[in-house]
C-alpha atoms as a PDB file:
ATOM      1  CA  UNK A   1     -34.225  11.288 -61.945  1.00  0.00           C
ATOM      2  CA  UNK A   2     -33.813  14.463 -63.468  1.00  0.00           C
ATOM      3  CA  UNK A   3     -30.911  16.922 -62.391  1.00  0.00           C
ATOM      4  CA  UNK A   4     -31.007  17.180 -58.637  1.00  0.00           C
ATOM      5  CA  UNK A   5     -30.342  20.908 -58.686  1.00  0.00           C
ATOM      6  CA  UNK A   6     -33.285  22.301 -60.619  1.00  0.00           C
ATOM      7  CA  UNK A   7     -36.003  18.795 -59.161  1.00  0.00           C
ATOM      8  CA  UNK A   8     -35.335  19.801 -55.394  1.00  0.00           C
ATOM      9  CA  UNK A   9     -35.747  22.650 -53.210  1.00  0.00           C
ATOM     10  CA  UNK A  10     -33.891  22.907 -50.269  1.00  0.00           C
ATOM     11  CA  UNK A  11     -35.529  24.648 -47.273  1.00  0.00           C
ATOM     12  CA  UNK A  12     -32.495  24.584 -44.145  1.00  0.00           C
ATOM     13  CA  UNK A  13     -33.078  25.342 -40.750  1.00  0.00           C
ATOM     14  CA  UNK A  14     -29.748  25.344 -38.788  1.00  0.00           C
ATOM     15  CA  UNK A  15     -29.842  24.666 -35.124  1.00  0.00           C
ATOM     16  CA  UNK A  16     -26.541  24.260 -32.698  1.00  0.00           C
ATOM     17  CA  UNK A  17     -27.899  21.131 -30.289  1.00  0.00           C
ATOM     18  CA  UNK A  18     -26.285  22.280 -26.299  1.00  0.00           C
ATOM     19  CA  UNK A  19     -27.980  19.975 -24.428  1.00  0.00           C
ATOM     20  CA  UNK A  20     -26.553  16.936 -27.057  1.00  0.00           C
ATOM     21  CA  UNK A  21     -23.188  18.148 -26.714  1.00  0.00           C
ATOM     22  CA  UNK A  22     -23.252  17.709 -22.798  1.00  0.00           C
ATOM     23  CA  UNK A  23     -23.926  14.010 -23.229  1.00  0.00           C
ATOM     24  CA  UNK A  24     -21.771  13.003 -26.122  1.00  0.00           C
ATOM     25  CA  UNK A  25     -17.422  12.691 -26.563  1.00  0.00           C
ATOM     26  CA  UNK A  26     -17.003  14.375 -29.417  1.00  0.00           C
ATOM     27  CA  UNK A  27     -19.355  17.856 -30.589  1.00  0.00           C
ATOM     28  CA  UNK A  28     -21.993  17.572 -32.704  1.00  0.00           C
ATOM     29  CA  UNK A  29     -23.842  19.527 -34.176  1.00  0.00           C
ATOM     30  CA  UNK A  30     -27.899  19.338 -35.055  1.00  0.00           C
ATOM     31  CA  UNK A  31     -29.374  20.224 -38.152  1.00  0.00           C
ATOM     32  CA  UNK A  32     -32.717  19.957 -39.722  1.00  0.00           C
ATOM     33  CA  UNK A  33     -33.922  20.926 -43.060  1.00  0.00           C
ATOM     34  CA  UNK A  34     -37.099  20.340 -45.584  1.00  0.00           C
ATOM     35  CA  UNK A  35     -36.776  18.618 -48.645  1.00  0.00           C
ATOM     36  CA  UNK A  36     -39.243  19.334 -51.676  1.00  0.00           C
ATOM     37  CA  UNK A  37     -39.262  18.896 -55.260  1.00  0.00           C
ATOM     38  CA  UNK A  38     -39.301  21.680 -57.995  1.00  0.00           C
ATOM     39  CA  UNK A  39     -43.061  21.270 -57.491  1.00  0.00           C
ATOM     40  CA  UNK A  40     -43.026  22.430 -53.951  1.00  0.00           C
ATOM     41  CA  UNK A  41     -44.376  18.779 -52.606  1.00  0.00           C
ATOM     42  CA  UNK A  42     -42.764  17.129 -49.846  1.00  0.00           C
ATOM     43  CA  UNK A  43     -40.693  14.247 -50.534  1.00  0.00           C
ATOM     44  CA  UNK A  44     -41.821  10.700 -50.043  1.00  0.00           C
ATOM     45  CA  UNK A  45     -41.750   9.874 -46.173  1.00  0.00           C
ATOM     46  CA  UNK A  46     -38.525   7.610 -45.574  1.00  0.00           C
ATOM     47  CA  UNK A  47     -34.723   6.572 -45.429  1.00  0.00           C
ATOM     48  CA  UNK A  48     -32.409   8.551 -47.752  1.00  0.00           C
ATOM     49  CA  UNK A  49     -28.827   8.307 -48.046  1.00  0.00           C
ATOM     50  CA  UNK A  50     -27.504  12.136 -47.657  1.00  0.00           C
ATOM     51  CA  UNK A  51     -23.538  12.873 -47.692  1.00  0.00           C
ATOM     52  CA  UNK A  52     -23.043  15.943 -45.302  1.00  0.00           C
ATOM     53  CA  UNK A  53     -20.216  17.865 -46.320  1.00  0.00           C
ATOM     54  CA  UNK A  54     -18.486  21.166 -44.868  1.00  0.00           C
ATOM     55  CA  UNK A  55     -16.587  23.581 -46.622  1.00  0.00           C
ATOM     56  CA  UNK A  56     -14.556  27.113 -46.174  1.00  0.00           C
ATOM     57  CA  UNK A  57     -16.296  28.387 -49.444  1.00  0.00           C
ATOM     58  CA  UNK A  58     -19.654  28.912 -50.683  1.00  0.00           C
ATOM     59  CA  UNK A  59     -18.938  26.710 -53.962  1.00  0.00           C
ATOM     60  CA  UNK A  60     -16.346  24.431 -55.186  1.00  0.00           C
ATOM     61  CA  UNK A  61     -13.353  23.956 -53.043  1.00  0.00           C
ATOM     62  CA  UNK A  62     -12.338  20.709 -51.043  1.00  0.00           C
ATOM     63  CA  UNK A  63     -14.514  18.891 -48.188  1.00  0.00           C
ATOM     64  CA  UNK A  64     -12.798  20.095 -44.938  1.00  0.00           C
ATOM     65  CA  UNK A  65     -15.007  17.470 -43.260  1.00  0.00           C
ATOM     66  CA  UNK A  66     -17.623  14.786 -44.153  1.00  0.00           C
ATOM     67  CA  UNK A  67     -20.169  11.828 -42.715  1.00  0.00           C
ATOM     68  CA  UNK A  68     -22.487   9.961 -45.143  1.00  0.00           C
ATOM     69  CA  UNK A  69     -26.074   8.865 -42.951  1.00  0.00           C
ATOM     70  CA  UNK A  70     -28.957   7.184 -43.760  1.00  0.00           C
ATOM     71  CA  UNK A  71     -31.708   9.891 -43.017  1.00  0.00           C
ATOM     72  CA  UNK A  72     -35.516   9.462 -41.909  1.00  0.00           C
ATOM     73  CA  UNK A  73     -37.674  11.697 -43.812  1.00  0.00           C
ATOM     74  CA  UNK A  74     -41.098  12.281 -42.332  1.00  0.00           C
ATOM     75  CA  UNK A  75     -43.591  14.933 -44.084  1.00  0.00           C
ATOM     76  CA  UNK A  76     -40.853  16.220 -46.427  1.00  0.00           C
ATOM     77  CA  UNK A  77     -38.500  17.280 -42.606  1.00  0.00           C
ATOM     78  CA  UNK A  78     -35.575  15.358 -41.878  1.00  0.00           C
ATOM     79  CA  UNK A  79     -32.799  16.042 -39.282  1.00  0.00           C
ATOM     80  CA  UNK A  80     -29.264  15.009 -38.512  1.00  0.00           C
ATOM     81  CA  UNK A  81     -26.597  15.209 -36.077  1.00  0.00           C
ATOM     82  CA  UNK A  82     -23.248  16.351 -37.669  1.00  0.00           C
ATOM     83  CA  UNK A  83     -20.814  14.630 -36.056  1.00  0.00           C
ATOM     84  CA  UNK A  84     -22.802  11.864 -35.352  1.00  0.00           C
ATOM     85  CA  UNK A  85     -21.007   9.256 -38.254  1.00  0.00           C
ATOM     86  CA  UNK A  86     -18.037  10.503 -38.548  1.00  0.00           C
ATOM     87  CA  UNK A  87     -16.092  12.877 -35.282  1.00  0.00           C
ATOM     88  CA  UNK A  88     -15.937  16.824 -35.859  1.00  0.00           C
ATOM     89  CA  UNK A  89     -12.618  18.212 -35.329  1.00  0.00           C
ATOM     90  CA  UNK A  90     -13.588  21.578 -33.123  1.00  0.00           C
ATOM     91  CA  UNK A  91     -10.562  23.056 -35.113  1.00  0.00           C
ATOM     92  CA  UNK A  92     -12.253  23.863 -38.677  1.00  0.00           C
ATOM     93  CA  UNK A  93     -14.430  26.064 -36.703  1.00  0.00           C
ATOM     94  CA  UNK A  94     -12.065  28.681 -36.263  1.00  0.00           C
ATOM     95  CA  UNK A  95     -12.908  30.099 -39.740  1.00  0.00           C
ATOM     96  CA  UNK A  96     -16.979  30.502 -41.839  1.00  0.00           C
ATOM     97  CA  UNK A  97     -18.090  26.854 -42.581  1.00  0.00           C
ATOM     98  CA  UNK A  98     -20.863  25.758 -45.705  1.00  0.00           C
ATOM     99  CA  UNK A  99     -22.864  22.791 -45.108  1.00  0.00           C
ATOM    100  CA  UNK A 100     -23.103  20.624 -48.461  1.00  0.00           C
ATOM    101  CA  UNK A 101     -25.917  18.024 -48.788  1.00  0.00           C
ATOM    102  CA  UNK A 102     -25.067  15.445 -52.052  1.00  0.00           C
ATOM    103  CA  UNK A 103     -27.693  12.638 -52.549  1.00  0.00           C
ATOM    104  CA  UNK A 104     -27.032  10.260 -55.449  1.00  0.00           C
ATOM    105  CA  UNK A 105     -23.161  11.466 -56.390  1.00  0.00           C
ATOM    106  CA  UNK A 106     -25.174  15.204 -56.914  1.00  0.00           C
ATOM    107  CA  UNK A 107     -24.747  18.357 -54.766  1.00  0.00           C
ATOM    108  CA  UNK A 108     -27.824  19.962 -53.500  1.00  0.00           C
ATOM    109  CA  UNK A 109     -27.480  23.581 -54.047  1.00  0.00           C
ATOM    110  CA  UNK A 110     -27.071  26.171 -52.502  1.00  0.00           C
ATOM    111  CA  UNK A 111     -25.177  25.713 -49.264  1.00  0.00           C
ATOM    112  CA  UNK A 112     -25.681  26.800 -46.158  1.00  0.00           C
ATOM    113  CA  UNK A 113     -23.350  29.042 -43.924  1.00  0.00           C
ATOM    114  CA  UNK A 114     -23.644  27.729 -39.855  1.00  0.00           C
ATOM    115  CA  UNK A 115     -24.929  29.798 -38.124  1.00  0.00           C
ATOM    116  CA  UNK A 116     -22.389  31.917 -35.028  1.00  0.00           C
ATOM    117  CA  UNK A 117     -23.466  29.010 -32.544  1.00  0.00           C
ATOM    118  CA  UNK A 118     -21.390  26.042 -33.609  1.00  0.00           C
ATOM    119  CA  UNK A 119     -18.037  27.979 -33.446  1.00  0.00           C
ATOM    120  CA  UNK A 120     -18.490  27.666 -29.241  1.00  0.00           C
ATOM    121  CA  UNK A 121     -17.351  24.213 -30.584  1.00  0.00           C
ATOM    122  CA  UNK A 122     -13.495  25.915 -31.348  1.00  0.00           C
ATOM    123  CA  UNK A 123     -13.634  28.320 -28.495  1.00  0.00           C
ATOM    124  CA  UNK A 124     -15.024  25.145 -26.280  1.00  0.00           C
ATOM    125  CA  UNK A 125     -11.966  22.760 -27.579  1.00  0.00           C
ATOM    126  CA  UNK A 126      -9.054  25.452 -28.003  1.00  0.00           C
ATOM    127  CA  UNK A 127      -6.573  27.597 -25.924  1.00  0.00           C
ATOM    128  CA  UNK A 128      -9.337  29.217 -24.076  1.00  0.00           C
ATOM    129  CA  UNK A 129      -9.719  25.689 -21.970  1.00  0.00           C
ATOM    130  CA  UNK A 130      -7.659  22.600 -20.587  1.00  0.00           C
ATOM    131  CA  UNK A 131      -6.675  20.789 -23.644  1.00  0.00           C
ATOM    132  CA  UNK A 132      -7.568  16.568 -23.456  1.00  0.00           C
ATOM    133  CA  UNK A 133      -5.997  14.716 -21.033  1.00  0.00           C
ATOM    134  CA  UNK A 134      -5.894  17.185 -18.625  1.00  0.00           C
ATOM    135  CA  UNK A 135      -5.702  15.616 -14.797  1.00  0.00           C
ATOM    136  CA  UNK A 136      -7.268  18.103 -12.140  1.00  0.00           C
ATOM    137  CA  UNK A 137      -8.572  16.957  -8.822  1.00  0.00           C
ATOM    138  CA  UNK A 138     -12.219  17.456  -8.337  1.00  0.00           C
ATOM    139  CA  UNK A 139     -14.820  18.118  -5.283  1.00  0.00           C
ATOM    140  CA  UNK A 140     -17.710  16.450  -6.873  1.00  0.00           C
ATOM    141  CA  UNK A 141     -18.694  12.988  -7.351  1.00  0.00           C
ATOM    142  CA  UNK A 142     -19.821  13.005 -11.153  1.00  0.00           C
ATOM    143  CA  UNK A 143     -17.445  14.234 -13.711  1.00  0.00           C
ATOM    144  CA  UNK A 144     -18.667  17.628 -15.375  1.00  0.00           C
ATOM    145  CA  UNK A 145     -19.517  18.139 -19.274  1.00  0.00           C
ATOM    146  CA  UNK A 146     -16.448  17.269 -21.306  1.00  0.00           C
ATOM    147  CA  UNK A 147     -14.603  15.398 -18.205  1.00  0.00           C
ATOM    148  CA  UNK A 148     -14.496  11.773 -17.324  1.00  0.00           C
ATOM    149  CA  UNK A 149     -13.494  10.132 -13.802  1.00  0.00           C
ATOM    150  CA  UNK A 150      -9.825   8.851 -13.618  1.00  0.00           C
ATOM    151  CA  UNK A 151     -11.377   5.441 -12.809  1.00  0.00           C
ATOM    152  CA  UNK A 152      -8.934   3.015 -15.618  1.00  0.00           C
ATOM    153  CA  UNK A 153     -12.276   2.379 -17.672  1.00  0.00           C
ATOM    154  CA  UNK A 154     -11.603   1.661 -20.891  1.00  0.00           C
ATOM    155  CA  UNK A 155     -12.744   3.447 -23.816  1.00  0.00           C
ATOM    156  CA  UNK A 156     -13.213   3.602 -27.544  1.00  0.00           C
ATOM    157  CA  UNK A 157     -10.751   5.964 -29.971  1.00  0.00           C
ATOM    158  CA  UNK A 158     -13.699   6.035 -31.889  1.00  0.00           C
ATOM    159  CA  UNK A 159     -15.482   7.895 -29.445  1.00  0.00           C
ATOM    160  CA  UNK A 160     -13.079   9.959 -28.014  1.00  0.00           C
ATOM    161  CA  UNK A 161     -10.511  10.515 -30.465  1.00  0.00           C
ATOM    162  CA  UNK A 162      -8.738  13.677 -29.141  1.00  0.00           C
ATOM    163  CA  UNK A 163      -8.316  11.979 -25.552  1.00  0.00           C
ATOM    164  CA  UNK A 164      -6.702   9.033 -27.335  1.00  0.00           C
ATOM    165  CA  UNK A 165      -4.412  11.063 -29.279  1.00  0.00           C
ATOM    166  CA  UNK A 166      -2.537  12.178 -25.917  1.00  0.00           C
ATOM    167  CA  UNK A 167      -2.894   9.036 -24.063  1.00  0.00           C
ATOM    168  CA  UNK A 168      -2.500   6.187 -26.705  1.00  0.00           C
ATOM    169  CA  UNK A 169      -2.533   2.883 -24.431  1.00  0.00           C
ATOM    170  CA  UNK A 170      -0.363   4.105 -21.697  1.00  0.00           C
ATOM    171  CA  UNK A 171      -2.608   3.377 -19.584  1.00  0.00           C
ATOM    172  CA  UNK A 172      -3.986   0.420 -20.878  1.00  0.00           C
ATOM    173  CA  UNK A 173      -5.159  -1.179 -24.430  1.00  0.00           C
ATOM    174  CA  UNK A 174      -8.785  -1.210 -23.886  1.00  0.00           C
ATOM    175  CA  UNK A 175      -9.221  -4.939 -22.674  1.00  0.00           C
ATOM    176  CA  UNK A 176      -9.538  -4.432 -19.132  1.00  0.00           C
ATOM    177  CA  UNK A 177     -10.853  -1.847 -16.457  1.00  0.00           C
ATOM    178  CA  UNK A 178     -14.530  -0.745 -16.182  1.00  0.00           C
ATOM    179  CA  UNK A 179     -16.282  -1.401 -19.743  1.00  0.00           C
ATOM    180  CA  UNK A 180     -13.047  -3.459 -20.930  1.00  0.00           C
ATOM    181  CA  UNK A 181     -13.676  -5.580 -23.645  1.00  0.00           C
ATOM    182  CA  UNK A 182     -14.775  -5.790 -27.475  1.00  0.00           C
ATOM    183  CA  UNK A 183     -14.910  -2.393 -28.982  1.00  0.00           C
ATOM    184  CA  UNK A 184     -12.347  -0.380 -26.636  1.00  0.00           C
ATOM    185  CA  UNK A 185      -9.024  -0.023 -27.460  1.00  0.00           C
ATOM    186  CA  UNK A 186      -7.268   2.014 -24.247  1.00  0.00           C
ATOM    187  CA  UNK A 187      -7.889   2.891 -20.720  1.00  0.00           C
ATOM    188  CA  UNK A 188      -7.689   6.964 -19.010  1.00  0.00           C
ATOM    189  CA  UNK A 189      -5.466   6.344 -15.821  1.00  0.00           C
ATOM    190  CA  UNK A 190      -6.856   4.701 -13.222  1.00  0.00           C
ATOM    191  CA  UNK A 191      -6.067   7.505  -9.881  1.00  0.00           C
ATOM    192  CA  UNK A 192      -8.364   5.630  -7.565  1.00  0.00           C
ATOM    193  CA  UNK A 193      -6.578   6.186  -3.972  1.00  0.00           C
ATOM    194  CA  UNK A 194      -3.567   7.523  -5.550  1.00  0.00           C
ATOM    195  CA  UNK A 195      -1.093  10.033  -5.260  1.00  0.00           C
ATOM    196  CA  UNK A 196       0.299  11.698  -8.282  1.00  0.00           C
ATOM    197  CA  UNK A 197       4.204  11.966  -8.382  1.00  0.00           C
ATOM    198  CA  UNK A 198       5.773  14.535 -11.312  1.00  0.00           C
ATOM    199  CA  UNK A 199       7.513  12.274 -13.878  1.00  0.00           C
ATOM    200  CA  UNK A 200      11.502  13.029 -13.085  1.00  0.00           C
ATOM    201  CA  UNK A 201      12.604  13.966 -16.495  1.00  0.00           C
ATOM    202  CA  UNK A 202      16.144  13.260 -15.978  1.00  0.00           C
ATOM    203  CA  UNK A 203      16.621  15.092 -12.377  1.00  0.00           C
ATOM    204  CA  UNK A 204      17.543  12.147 -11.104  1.00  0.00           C
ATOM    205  CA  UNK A 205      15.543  11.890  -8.001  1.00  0.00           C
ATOM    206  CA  UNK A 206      13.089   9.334  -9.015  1.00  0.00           C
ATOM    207  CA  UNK A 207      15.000   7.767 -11.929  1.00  0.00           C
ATOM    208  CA  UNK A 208      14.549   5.139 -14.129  1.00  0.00           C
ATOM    209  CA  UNK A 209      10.684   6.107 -14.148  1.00  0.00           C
ATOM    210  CA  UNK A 210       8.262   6.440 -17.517  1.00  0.00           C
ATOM    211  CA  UNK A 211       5.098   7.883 -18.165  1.00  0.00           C
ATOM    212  CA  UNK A 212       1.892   6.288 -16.434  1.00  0.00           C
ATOM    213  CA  UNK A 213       3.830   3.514 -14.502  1.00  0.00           C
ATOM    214  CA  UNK A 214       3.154   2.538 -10.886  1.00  0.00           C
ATOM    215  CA  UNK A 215       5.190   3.033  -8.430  1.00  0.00           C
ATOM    216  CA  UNK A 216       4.766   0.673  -5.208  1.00  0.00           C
ATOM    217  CA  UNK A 217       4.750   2.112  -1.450  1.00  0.00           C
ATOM    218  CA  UNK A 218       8.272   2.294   0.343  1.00  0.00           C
ATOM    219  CA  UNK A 219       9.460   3.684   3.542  1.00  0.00           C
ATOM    220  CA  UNK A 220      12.734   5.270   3.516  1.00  0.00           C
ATOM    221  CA  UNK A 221      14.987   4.920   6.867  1.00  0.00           C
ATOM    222  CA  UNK A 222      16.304   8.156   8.427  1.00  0.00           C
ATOM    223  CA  UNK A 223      19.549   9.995   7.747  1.00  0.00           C
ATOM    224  CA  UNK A 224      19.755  10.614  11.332  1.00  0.00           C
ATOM    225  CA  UNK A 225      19.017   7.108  13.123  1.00  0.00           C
ATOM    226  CA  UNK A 226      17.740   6.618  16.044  1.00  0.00           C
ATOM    227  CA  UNK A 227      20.003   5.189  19.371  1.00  0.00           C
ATOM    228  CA  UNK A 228      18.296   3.945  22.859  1.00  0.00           C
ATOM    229  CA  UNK A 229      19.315   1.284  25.744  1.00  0.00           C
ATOM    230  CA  UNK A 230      17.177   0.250  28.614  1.00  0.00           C
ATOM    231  CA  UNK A 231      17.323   2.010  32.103  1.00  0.00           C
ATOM    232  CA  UNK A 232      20.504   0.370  33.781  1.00  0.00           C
ATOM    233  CA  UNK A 233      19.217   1.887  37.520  1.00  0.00           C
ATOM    234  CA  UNK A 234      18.925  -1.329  38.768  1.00  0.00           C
ATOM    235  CA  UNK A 235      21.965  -1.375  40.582  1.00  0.00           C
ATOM    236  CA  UNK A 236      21.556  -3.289  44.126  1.00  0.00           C
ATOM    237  CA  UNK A 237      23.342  -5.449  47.125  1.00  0.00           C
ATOM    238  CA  UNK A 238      22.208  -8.300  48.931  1.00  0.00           C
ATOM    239  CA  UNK A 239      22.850  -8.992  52.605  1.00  0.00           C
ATOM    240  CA  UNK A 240      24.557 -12.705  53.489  1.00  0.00           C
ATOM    241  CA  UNK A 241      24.225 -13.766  57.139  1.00  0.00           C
ATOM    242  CA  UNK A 242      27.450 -15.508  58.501  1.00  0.00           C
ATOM    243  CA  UNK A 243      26.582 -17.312  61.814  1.00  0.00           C
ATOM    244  CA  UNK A 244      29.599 -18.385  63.859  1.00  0.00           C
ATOM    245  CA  UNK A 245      29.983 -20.382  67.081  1.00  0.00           C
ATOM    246  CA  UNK A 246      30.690 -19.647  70.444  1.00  0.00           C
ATOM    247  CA  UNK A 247      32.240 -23.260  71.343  1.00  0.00           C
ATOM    248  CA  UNK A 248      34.419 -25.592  68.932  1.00  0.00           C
ATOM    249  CA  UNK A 249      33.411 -29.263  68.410  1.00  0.00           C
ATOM    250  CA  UNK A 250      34.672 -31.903  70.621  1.00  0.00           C
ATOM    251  CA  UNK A 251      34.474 -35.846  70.572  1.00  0.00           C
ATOM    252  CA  UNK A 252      31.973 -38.203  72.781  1.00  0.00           C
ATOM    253  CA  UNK A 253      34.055 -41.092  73.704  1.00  0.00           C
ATOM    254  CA  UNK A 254      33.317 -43.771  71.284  1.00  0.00           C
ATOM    255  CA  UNK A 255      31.550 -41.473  69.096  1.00  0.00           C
ATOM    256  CA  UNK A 256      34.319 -39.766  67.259  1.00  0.00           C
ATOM    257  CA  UNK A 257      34.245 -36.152  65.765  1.00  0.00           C
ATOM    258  CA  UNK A 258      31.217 -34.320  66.294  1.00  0.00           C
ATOM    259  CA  UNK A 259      30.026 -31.425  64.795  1.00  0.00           C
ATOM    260  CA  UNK A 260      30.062 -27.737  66.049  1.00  0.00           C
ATOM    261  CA  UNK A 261      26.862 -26.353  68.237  1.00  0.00           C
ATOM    262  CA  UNK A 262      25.483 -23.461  69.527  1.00  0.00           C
ATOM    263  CA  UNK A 263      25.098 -23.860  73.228  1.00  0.00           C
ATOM    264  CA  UNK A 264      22.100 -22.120  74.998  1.00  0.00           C
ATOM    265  CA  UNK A 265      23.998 -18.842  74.890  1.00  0.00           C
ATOM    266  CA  UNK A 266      23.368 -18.772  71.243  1.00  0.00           C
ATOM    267  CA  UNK A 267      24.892 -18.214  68.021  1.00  0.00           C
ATOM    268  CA  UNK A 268      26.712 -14.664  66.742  1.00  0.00           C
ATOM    269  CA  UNK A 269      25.446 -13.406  63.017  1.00  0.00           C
ATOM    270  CA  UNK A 270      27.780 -11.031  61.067  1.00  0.00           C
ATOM    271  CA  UNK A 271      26.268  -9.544  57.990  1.00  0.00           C
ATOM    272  CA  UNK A 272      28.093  -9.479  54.847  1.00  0.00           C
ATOM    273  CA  UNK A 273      26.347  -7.482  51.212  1.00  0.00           C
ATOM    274  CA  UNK A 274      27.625  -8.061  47.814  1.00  0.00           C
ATOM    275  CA  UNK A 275      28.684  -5.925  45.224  1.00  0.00           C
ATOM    276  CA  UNK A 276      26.112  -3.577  43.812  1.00  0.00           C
ATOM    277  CA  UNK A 277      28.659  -2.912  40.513  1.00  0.00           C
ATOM    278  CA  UNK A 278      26.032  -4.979  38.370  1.00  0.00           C
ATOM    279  CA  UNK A 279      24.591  -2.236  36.202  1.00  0.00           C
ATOM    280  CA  UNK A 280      23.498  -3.567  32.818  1.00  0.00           C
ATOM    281  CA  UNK A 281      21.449  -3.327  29.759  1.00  0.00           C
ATOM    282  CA  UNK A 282      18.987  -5.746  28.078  1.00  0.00           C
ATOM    283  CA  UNK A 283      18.255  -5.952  24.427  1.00  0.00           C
ATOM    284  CA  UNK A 284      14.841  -5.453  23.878  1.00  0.00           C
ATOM    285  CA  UNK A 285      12.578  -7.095  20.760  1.00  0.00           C
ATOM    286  CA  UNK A 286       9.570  -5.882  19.196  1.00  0.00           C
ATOM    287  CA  UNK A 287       6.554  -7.256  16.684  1.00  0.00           C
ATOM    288  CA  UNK A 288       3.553  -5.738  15.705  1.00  0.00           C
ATOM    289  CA  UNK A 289       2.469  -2.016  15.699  1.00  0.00           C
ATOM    290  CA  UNK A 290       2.896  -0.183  12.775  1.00  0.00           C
ATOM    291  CA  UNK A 291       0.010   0.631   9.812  1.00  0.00           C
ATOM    292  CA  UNK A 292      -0.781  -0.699   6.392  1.00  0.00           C
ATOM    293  CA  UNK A 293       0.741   2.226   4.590  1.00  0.00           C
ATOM    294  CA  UNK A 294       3.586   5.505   4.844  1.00  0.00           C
ATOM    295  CA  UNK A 295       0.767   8.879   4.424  1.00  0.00           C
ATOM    296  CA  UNK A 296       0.330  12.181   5.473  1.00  0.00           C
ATOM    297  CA  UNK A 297      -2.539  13.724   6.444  1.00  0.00           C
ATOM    298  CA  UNK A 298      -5.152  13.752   3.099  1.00  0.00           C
ATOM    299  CA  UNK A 299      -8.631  14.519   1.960  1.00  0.00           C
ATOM    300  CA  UNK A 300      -9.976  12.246  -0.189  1.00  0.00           C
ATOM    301  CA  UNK A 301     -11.145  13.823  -4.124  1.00  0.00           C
ATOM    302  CA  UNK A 302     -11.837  12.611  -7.965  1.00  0.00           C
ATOM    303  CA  UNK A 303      -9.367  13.018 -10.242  1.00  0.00           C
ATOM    304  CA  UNK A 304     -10.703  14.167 -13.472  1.00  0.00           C
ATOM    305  CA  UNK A 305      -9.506  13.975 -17.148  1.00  0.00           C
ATOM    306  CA  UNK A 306     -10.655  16.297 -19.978  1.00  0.00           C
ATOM    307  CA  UNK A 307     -11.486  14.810 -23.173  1.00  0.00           C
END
């Protein structure tokens, strides 16, 4: 092949891909270009291997960035998603980027400058919104562009390389949660019917505590306790008849002692009553009652985490 500067012709047509970017973890960025040779024909329809390169300077310099993808070439047109191989860091953005194109070791001149529309990429990823990991409740059921649920599933660093740069496997190393398995390496925090305690930093009110643990439920018992007996108005007297005779016994001959009777006169009843200084208490035992949990009052939300 002759020198690959002065056999091709390189026709680019930059475009910044918005829609792409609302479905993917990291940003990419969409490109498309024409490939001809020195003739003006079309290249062969196709694979070719293309390294995509950016730079801070129109020539020379050192590869701030790069991704090497097998690209379909179809009436001389190809495209590519930058980003797509290898992650984009949003950062490089902040400055005027060339796109290099090298196919077989050689450099396909001249570059391109992106166009204004990929630098939303540094204002999208930088101060002026939540950096990754980010936790913020949410109304909605589905997680917005650049947000994930805070459901434990498990993702790839791969994939989502700024989120796992804050998180690590705190919360998990990938095996387990929704999606765990082959391929992921850590879990986003699983918040599912949680509450969210800050971490105590030393303070010393919920010592002893680290980053992402669990903490289980606990009810704490009152400074001020609570004192009761039972109602002691129970006092009361009883009456107790006493009967006495009117005659005394006397003996039957032959019959010995007999017993005391009341002749047809009848008996006299005195009333007695007993002491009514019985006031008392009764312990009193209890089971059952009570619910599952310790809450107050709540309305249920997502919690979110930015990526």
């Amino acid at each position: 092949m002759k020198n690959m500067k002065s056999s091709l012709l390189i026709i680019l047509l930059y475009a910044f891909c918005g829609e792409l970017l609302a479905q993917v973890s990291t940003p990419r960025i969409r490109i498309q270009g024409t490939l001809k040779n020195a003739a003006g024909v079309a290249l062969p329809n196709g694979a070719q291997s293309i390294t995509f390169k950016l730079f801070n300077v129109s020539g020379g310099g050192t590869a701030l960035w790069e991704e090497t993808a097998a690209v379909t070439i179809s009436g001389g047109i190809y495209s590519h998603l930058l980003g797509s191989v290898q992650p984009l860091d949003p950062t490089i953005f902040s400055q005027t980027l060339y796109v290099g194109r090298f196919m077989n070791g050689k450099e396909l001149l001249p570059r391109s400058a992106l166009s204004a529309s990929p630098y939303a990429l540094y204002v999208k990823n930088t101060s002026n919104g939540p950096p990754p990991g980010t936790v913020t409740p949410f109304a909605g059921a589905t997680a917005p562009d650049g947000w994930l649920i805070c459901n434990g599933q498990a993702l790839s660093s791969a994939t989502y390389p700024e989120l796992f740069a804050v998180l690590g496997m705190t919360y998990g190393n990938g095996s387990s949660g929704i999606n765990g398995g082959a391929g992921k390496n850590f879990n986003v925090p699983d918040l599912r019917g949680e509450f969210v305690r800050g971490l105590d930093e030393g303070r010393g009110i919920d010592s002893g505590r680290a980053i992402g643990t669990v903490q289980g439920g606990s009810a704490k018992v009152p400074s001020n306790g609570f004192t009761g007996t039972t109602n002691s108005a129970g006092a009361h007297s009883q009456p107790v008849p006493i009967v006495s005779t009117t005659s005394f016994p006397h003996e039957h001959e032959g019959s010995g002692a007999a017993t005391g009777y009341c002749p047809s006169g009848g008996c006299t009843t005195n009333t007695v009553t007993t002491s009514s200084a019985g006031d008392h208490t009764h312990d009193v035992s209890m089971s059952g009652g009570g619910d599952a949990e310790t809450r107050p009052r709540n309305v249920s939300m997502n919690y979110i985490i930015k990526y």
